[in-house]
Protein backbone atom coordinates (compact mmCIF):
# COMPACT_ATOMS: atom_id res chain seq x y z
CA UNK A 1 22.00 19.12 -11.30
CA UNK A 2 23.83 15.94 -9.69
CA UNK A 3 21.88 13.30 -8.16
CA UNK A 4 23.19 10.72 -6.50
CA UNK A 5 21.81 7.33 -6.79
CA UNK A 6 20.73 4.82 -4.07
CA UNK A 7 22.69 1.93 -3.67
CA UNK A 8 24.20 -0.16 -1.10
CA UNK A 9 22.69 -0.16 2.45
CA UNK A 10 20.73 2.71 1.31
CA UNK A 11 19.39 1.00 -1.05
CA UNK A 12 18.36 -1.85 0.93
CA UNK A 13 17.19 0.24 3.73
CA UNK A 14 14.86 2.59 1.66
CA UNK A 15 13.52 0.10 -1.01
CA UNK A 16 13.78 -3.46 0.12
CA UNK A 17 12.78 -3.27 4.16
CA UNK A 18 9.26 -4.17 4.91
CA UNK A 19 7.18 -1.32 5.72
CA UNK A 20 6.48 -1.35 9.77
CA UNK A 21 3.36 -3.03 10.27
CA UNK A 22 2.23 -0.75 13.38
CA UNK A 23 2.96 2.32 11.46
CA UNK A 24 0.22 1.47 8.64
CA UNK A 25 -1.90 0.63 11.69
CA UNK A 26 -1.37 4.37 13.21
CA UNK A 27 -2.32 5.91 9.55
CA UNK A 28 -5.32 4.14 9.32
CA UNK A 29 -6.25 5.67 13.08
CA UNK A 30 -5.12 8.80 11.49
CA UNK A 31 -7.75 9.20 8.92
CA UNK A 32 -6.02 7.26 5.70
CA UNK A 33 -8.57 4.71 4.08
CA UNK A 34 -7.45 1.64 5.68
CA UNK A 35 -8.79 -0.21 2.25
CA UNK A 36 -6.67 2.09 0.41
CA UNK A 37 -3.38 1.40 2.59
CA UNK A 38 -4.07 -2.81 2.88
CA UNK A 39 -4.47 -2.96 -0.98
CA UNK A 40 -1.27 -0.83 -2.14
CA UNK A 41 1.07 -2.13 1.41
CA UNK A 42 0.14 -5.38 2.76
CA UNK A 43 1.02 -8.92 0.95
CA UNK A 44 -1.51 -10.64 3.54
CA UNK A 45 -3.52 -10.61 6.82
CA UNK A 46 -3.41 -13.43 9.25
CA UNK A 47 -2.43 -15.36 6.01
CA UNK A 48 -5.24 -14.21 3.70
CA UNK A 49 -3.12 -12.98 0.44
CA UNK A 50 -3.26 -9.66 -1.73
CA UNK A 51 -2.76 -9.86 -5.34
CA UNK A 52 0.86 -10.13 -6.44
CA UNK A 53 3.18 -7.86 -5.74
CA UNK A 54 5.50 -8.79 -8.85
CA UNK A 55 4.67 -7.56 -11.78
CA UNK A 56 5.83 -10.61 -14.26
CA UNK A 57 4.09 -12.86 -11.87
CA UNK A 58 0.61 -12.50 -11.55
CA UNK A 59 -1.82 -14.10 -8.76
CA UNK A 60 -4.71 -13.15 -8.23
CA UNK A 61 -5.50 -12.67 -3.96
CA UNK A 62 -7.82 -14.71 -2.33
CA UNK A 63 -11.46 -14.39 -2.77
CA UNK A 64 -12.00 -13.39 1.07
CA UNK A 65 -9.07 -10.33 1.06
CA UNK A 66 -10.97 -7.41 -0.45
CA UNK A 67 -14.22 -8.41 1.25
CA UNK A 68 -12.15 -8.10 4.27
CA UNK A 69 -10.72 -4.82 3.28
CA UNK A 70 -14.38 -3.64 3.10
CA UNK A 71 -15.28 -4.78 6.57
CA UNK A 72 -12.46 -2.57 7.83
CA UNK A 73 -13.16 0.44 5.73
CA UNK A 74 -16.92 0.25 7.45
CA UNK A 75 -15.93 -0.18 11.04
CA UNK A 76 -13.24 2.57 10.22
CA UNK A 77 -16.25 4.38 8.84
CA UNK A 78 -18.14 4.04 12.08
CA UNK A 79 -15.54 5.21 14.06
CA UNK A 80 -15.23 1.56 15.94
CA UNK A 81 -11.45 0.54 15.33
CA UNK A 82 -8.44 2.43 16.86
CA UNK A 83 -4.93 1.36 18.09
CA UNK A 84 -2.95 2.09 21.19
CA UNK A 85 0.58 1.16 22.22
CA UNK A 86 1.06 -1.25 25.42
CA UNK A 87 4.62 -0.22 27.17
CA UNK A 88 5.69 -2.88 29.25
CA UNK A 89 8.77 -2.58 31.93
CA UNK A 90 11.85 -4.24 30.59
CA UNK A 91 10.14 -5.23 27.25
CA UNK A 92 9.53 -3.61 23.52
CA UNK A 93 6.36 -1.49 23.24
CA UNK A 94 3.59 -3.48 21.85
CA UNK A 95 1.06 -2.13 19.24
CA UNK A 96 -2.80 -3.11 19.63
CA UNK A 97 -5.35 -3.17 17.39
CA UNK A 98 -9.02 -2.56 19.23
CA UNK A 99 -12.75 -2.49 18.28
CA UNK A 100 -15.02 -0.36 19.88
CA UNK A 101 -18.47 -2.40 20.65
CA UNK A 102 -19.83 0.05 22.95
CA UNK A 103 -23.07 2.53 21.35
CA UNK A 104 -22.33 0.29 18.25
CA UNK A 105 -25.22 -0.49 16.16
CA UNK A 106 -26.51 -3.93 14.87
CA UNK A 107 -24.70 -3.97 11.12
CA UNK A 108 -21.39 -2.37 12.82
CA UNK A 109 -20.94 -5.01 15.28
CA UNK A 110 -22.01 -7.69 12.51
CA UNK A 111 -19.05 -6.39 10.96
CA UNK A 112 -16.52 -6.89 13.42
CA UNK A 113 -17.77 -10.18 14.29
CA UNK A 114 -17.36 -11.20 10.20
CA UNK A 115 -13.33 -9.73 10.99
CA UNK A 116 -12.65 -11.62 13.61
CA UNK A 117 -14.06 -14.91 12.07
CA UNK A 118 -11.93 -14.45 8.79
CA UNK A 119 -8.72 -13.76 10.36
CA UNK A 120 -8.87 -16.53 12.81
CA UNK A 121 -9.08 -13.69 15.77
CA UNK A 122 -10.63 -15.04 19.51
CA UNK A 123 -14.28 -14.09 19.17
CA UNK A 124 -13.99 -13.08 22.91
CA UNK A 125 -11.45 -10.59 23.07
CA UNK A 126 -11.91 -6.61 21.60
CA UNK A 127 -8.08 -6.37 21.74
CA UNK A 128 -4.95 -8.25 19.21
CA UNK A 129 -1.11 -7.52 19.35
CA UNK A 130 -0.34 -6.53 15.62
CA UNK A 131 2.81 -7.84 14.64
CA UNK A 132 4.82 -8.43 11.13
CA UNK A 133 4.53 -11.63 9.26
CA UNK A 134 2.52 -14.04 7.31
CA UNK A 135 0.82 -15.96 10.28
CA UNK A 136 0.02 -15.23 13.22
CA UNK A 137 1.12 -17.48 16.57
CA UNK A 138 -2.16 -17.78 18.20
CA UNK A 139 -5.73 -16.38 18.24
CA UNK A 140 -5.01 -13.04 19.57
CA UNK A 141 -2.28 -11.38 17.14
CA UNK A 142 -3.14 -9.78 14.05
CA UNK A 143 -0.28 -10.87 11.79
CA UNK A 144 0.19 -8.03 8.46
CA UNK A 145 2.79 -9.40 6.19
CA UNK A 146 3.99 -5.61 4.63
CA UNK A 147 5.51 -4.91 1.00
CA UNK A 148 8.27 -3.24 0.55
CA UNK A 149 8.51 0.01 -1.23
CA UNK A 150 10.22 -1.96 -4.13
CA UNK A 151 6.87 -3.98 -3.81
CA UNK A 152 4.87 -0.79 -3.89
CA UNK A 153 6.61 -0.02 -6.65
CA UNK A 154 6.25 -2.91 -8.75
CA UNK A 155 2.63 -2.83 -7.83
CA UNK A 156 1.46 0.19 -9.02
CA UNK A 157 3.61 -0.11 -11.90
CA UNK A 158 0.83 -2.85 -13.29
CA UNK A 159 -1.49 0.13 -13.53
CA UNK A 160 0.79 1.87 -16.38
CA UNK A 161 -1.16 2.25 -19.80
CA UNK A 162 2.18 0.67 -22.10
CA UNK A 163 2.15 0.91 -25.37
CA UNK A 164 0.64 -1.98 -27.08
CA UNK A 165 3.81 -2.29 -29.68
CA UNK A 166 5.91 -2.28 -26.36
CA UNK A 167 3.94 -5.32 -25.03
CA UNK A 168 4.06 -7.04 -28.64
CA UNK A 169 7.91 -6.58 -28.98
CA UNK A 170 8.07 -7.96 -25.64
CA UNK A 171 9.76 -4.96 -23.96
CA UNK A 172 7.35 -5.05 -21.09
CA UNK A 173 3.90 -6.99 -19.70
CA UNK A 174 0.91 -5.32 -20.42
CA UNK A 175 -1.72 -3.57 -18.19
CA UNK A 176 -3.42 -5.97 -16.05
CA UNK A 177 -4.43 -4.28 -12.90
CA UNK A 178 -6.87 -2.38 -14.26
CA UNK A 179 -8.89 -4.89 -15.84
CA UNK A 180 -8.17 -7.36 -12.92
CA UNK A 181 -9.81 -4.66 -10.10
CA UNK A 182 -12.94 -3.26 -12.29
CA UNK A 183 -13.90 -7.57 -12.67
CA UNK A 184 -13.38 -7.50 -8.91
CA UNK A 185 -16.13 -4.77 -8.59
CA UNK A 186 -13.07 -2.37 -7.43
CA UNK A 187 -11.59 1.18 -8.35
CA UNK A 188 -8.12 1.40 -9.84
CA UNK A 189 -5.48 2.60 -7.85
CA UNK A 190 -3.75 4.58 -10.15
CA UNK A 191 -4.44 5.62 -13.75
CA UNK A 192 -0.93 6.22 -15.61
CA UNK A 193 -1.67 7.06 -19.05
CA UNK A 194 0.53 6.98 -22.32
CA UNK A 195 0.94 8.69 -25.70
CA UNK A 196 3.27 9.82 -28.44
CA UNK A 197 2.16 13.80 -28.32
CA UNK A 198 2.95 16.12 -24.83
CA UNK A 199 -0.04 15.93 -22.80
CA UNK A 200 -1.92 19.21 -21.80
CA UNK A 201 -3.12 20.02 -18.27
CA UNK A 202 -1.08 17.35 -16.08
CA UNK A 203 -0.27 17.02 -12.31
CA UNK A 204 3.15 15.04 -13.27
CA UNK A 205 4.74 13.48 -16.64
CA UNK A 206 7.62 12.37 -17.85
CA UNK A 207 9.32 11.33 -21.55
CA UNK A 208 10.72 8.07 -21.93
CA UNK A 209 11.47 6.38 -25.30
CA UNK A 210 9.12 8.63 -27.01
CA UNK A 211 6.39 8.07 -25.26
CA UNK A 212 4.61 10.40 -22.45
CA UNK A 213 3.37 9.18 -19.50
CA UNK A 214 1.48 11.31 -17.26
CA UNK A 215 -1.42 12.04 -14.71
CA UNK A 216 -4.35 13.91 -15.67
CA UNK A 217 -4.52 16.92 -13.58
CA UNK A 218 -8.29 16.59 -13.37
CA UNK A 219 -7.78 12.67 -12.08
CA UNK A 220 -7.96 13.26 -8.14
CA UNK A 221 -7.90 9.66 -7.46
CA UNK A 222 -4.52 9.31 -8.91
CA UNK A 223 -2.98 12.27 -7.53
CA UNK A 224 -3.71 11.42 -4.17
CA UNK A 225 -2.39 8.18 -4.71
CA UNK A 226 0.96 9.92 -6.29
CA UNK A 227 1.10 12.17 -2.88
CA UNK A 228 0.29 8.99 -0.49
CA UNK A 229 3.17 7.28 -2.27
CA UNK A 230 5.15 10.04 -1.70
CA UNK A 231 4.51 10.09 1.97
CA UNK A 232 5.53 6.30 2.28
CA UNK A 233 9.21 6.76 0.71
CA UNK A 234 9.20 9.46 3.92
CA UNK A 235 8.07 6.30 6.24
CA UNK A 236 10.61 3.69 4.29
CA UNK A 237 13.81 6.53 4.97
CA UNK A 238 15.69 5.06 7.58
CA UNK A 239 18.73 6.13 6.89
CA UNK A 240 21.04 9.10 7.67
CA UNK A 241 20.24 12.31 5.27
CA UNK A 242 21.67 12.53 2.00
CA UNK A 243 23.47 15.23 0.78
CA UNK A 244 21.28 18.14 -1.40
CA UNK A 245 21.64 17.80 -5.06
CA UNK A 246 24.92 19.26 -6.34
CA UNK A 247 24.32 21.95 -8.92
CA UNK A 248 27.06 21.82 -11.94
CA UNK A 249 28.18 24.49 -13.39
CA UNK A 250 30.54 23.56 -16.64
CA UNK A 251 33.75 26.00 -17.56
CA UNK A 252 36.24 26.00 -20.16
């Protein structure tokens, strides 16, 4: 079997564009954890950083991002964010981000007040425009600066168990996410383990340089993480189709 690699415009299109910022809005109202999606897809909020997307560069995010992230997973919780798109005559549609205040209760609300004062958001308004970049232009955008799936990538790749002679011949950096999110109080995204001998009872693995790196079958977390990756490569495709793989058969 034939594949043909990306490259090109392709290339660029599918692995280098930013993810659209409204479109990890609309899976959050969908039901995805929006904690889950800001950690793995956004580089900042209203110019409060993530961790490092690059993998040889490490920084760690600010202090206030995940407590952020946990603010939104409880209003998302409680059922009191949404979004909605605002058609205008003669312009783009814009994409709004809302909170619901209404039949609220006390620690909700708290909640979305502690949002709005860490992104910089007018304390008045229920309503924000949500827009790409790393700042926003005034007090009622929220600005998402998105990664790219090439970000993604190189993201999740800091979760790989390598093996330690790999790191001490310097043929790759270490695992560092891991330890970086359990002293942040937080779960792993992914757990990619490693070993000489063919793993038993995977979801997905894969031989390279002698080594086996894998999924546990039995590791939900993970999985679902490999499957919600999957589903943003399907969101990055903006291209035309390519053609099926070409199956070879060899004569003579």
């Amino acid at each position: 079997i034939t594949y043909q690699p990306l490259k090109g415009k392709k290339f660029t299109q599918s692995l280098m564009t930013p993810l659209p910022a409204e479109s990890l809005m609309a899976m959050s109202h969908a039901g995805w954890r929006v904690d889950l999606i800001s950690r793995l897809c956004a580089q900042s909020i209203n110019g409060i950083n993530n961790r490092s997307a690059f993998r040889l560069h490490t920084e760690e995010p600010d202090p206030e991002f995940f407590q952020l992230l946990s603010s939104f997973r409880k209003i998302q919780d409680a059922h009191a964010t949404g979004v909605r798109v605002v058609k205008i005559e003669g312009e783009k549609p814009v994409n709004m981000l809302f909170f619901r205040r209404e039949g609220m209760d006390p620690v909700t609300l708290a909640e979305i007040d502690r949002i709005k004062k860490q992104l910089g958001l007018n304390p008045d308004l229920n309503e924000y425009q949500v827009v790409y970049g790393s700042a926003a232009d005034n007090d009622r955008q929220l600005a998402i600066l998105t990664r790219s799936m090439l970000q993604v990538l190189t993201s999740l790749a800091a979760y790989i168990e390598v093996p330690q002679i790999h790191a001490d011949e310097d043929r790759t950096t270490p695992n560092t996410a891991i330890k970086s999110d359990l002293k942040a109080g937080l779960t792993p995204l992914i757990q990619i383990q490693s070993a000489t001998d063919k793993p038993k009872d995977t979801f997905v693995a894969i031989k390279y340089r002698d080594y086996w790196y894998w999924i546990d079958d039995k590791d939900r977390r993970s999985k679902r993480m490999f499957t919600f990756l999957m589903f943003l490569f399907g969101l990055a495709e903006t291209g035309k189709q390519d053609r099926s793989p070409v199956i070879t058969i060899p004569t003579g």
